[in-house]
Protein backbone atom coordinates (compact mmCIF):
# COMPACT_ATOMS: atom_id res chain seq x y z
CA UNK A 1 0.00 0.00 0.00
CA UNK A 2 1.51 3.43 -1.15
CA UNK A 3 1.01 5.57 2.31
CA UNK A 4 1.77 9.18 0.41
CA UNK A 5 2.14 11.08 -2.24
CA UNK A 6 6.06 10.99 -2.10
CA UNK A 7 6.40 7.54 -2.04
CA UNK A 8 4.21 7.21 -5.56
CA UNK A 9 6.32 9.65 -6.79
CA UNK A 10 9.50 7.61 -5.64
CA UNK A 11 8.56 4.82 -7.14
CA UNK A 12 7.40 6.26 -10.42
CA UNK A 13 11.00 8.01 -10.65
CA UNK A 14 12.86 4.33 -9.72
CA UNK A 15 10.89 3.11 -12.42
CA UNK A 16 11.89 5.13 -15.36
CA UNK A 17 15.37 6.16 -13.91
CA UNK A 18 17.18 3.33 -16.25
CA UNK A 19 14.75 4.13 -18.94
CA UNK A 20 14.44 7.93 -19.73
CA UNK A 21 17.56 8.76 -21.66
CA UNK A 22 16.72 5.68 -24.01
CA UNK A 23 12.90 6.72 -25.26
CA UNK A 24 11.82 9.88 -27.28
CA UNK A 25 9.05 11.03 -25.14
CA UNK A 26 8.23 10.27 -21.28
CA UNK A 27 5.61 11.63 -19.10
CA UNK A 28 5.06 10.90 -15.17
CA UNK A 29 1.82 11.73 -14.07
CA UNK A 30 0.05 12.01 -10.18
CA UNK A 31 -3.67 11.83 -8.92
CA UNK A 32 -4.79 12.31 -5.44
CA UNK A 33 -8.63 11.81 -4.83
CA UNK A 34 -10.39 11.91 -2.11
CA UNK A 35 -14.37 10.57 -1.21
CA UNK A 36 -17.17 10.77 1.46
CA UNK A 37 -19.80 8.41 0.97
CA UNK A 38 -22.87 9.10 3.23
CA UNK A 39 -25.70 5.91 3.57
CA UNK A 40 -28.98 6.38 4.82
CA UNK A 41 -31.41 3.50 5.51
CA UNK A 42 -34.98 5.39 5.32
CA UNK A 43 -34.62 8.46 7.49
CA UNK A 44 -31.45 7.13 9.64
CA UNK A 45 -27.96 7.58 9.16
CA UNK A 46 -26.67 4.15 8.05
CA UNK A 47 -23.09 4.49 7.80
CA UNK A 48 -20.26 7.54 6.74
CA UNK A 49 -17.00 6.55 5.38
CA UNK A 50 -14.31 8.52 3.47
CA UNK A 51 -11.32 7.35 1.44
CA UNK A 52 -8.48 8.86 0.22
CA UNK A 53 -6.84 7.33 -3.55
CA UNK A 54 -3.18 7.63 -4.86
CA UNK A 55 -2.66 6.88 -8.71
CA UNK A 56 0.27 7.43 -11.31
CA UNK A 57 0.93 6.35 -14.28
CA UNK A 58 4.42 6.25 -17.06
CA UNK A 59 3.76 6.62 -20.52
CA UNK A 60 6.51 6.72 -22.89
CA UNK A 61 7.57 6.49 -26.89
CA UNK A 62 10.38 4.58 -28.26
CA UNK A 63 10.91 4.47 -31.86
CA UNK A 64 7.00 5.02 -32.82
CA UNK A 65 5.65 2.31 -29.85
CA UNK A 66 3.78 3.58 -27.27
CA UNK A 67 3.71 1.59 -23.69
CA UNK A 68 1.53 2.65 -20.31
CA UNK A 69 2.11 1.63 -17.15
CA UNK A 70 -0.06 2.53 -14.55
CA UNK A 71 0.00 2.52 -10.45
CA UNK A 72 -2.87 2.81 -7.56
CA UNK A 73 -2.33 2.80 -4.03
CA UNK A 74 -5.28 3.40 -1.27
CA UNK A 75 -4.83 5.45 1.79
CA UNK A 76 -6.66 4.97 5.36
């Protein structure tokens, strides 16, 4: 589980560190996200929860190809 926004980006860069003087084009990308979900059963409160999301992603070109690589993590 990724526990912050530093560590994605750690492991995004220790991904692509032996890679990105050998492609034509790479991008690094970061989400953070964040949700409240709020249940009712009738007219009582049934439940509240909220959950935070992590997600990056590599894309890069090499002689014309195109790969993705993408990364999620979930925080508490």
């Amino acid at each position: 589980m990724v526990t912050s926004i530093s560590s994605m980006q750690d492991r995004l860069l220790d991904t692509i560190t032996p890679y990105r003087d050998r492609v034509d084009y790479l991008e690094i990308r970061l989400e953070q996200g964040e949700a409240s979900i709020i249940s009712y059963r009738g007219a009582q409160l049934d439940a509240v929860d909220r959950s935070f999301t992590l997600a990056g992603g590599i894309r890069a070109c090499h002689k014309g190809g195109w790969s993705l690589s993408r990364l999620t993590g979930y925080l508490s």
